[in-house]
N, C-alpha and C. Protein backbone atom coordinates (compact mmCIF):
# COMPACT_ATOMS: atom_id res chain seq x y z
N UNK A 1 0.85 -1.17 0.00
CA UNK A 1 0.00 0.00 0.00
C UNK A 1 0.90 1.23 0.00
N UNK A 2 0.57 1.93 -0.98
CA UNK A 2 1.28 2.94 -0.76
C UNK A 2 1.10 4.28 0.11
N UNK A 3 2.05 4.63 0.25
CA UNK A 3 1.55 6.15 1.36
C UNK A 3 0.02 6.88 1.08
N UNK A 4 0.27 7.44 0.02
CA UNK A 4 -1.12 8.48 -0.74
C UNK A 4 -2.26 6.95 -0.80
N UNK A 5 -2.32 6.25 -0.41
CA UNK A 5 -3.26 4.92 -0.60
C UNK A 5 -3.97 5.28 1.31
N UNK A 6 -2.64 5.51 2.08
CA UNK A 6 -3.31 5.32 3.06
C UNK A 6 -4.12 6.85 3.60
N UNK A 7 -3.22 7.97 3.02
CA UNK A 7 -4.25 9.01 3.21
C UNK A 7 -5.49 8.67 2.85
N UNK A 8 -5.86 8.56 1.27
CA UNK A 8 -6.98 8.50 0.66
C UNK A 8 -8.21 7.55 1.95
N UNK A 9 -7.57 6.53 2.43
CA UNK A 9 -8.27 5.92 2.88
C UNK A 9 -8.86 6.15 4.74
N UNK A 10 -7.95 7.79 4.81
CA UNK A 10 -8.34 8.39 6.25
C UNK A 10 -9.02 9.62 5.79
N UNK A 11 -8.97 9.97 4.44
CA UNK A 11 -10.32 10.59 3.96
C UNK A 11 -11.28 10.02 3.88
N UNK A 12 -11.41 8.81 3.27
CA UNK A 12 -12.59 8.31 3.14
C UNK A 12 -13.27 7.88 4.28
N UNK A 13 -13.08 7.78 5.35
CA UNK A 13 -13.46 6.94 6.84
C UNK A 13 -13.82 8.46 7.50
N UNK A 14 -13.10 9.32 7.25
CA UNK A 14 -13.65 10.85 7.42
C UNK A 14 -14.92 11.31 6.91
N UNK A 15 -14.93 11.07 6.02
CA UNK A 15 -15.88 11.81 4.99
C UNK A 15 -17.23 10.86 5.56
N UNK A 16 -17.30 9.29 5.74
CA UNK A 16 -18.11 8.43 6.25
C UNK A 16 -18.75 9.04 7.82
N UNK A 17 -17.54 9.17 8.55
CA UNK A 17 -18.32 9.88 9.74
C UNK A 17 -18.90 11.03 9.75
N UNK A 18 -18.37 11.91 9.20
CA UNK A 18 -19.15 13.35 8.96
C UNK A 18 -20.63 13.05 8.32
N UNK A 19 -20.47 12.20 7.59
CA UNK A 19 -21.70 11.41 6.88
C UNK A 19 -23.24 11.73 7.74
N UNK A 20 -22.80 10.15 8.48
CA UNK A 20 -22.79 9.24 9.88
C UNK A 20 -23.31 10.85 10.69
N UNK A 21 -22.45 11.14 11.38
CA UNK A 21 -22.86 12.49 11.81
C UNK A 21 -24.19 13.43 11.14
N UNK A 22 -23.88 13.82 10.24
CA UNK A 22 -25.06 14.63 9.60
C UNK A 22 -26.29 13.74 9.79
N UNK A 23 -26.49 12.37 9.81
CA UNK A 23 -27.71 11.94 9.51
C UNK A 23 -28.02 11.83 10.99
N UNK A 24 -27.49 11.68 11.26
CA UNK A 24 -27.70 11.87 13.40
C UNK A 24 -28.33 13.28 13.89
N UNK A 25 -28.01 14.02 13.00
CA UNK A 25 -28.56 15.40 13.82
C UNK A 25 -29.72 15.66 13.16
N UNK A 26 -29.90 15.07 11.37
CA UNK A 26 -31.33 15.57 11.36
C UNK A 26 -32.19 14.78 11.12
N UNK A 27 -31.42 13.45 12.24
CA UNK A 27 -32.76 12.92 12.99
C UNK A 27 -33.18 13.62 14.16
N UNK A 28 -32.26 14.15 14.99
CA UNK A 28 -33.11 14.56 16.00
C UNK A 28 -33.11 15.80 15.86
N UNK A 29 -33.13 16.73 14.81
CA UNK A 29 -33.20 18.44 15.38
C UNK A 29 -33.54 18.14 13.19
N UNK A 30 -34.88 17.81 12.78
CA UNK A 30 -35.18 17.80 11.38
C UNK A 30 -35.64 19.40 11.42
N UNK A 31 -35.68 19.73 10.27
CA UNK A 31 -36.10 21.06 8.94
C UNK A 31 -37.35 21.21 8.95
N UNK A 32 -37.89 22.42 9.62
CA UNK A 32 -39.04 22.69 9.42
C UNK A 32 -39.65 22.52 8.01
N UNK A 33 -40.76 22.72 7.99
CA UNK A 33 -41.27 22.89 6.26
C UNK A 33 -41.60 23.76 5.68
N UNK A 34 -41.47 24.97 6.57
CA UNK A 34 -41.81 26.73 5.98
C UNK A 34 -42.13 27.51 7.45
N UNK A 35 -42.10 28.65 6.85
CA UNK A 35 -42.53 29.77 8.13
C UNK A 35 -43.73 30.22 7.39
N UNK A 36 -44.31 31.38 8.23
CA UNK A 36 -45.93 31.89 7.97
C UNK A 36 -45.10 33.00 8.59
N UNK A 37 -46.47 34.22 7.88
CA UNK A 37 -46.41 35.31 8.74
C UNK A 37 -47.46 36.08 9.29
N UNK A 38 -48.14 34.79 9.29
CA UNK A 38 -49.65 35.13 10.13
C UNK A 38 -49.95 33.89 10.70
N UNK A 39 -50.70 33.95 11.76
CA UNK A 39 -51.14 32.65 12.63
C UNK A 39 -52.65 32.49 11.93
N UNK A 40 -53.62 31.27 11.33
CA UNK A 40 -54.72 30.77 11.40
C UNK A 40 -54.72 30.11 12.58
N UNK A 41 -56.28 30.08 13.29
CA UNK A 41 -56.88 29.35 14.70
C UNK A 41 -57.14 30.27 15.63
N UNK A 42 -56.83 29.54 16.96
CA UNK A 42 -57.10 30.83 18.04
C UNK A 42 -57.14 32.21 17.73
N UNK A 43 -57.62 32.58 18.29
CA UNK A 43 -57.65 34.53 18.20
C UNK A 43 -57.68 34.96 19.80
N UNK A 44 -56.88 33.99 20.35
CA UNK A 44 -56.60 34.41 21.93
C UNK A 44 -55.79 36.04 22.29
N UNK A 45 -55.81 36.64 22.65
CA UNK A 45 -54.90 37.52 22.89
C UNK A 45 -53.97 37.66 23.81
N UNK A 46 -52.55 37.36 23.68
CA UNK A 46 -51.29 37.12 24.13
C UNK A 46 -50.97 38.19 25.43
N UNK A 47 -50.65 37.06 26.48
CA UNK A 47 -50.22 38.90 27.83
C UNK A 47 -49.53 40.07 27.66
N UNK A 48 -49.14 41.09 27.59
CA UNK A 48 -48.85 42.24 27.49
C UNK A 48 -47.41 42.18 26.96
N UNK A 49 -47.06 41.60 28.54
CA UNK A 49 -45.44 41.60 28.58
C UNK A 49 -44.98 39.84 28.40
N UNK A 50 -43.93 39.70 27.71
CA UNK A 50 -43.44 38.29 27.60
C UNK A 50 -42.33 38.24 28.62
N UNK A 51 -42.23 36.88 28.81
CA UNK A 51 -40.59 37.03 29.98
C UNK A 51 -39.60 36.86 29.14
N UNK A 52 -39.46 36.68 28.21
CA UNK A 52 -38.42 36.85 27.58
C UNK A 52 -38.98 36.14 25.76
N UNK A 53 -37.21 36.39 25.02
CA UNK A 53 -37.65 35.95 23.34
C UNK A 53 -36.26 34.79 23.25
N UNK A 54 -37.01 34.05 22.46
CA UNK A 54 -35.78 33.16 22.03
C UNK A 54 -35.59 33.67 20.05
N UNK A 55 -34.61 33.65 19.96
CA UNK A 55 -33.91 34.13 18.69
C UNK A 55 -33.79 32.36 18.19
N UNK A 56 -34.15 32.63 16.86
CA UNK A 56 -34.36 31.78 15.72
C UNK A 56 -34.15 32.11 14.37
N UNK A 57 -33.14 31.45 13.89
CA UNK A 57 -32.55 32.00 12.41
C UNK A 57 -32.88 30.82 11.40
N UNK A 58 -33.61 31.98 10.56
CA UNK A 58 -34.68 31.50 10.03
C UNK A 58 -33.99 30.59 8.37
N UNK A 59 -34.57 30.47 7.88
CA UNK A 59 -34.02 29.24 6.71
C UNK A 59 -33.13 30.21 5.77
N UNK A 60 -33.90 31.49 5.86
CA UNK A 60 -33.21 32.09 4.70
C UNK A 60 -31.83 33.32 5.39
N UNK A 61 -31.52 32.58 6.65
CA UNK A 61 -30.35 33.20 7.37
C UNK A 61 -30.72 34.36 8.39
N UNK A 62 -31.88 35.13 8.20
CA UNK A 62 -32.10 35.92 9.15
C UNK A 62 -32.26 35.63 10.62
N UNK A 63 -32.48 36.29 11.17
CA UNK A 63 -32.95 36.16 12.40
C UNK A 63 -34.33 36.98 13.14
N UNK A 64 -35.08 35.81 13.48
CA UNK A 64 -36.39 36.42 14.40
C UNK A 64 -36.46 36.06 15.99
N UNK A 65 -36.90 37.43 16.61
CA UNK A 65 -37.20 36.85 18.02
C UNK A 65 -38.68 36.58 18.59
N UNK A 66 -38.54 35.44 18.51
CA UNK A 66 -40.01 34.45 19.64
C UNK A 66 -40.15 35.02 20.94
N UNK A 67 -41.44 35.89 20.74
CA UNK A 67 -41.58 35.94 22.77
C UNK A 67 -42.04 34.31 23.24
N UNK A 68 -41.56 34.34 24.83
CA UNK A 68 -42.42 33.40 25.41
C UNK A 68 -42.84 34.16 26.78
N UNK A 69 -43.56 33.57 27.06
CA UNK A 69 -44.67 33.71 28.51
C UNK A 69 -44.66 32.61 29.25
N UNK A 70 -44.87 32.99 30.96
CA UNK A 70 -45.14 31.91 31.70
C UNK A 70 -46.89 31.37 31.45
């Protein structure tokens, strides 16, 4: 085996885990299927003040902040 035989072959076992990896994460953290920019359903009206926003960057790179409430 030659030298450049055995790189090639600690790329390839690389490239497999990164793989391996990727399919691990979007099993557990999958791709929404779109955003809205209006809510259909309830027509509850939300408390005044939120306790805070969680920031979410959105598909097309931006960023929005989510209030939440207790």
């Amino acid at each position: 085996m030659a030298y450049s035989d055995g790189i090639l072959s600690t790329l390839q076992l690389g490239v497999r885990a990164m793989n391996d990896l990727r399919l691990a994460i979007t099993a557990i953290f999958p791709q929404t299927g779109g955003t809205a920019t209006s809510a259909t359903g309830g027509a509850a009206t939300l408390p005044p003040n939120p306790v805070g926003f969680i920031v979410v960057t959105l598909p097309d790179g931006t960023s929005a902040k989510v209030p939440y409430y207790s």
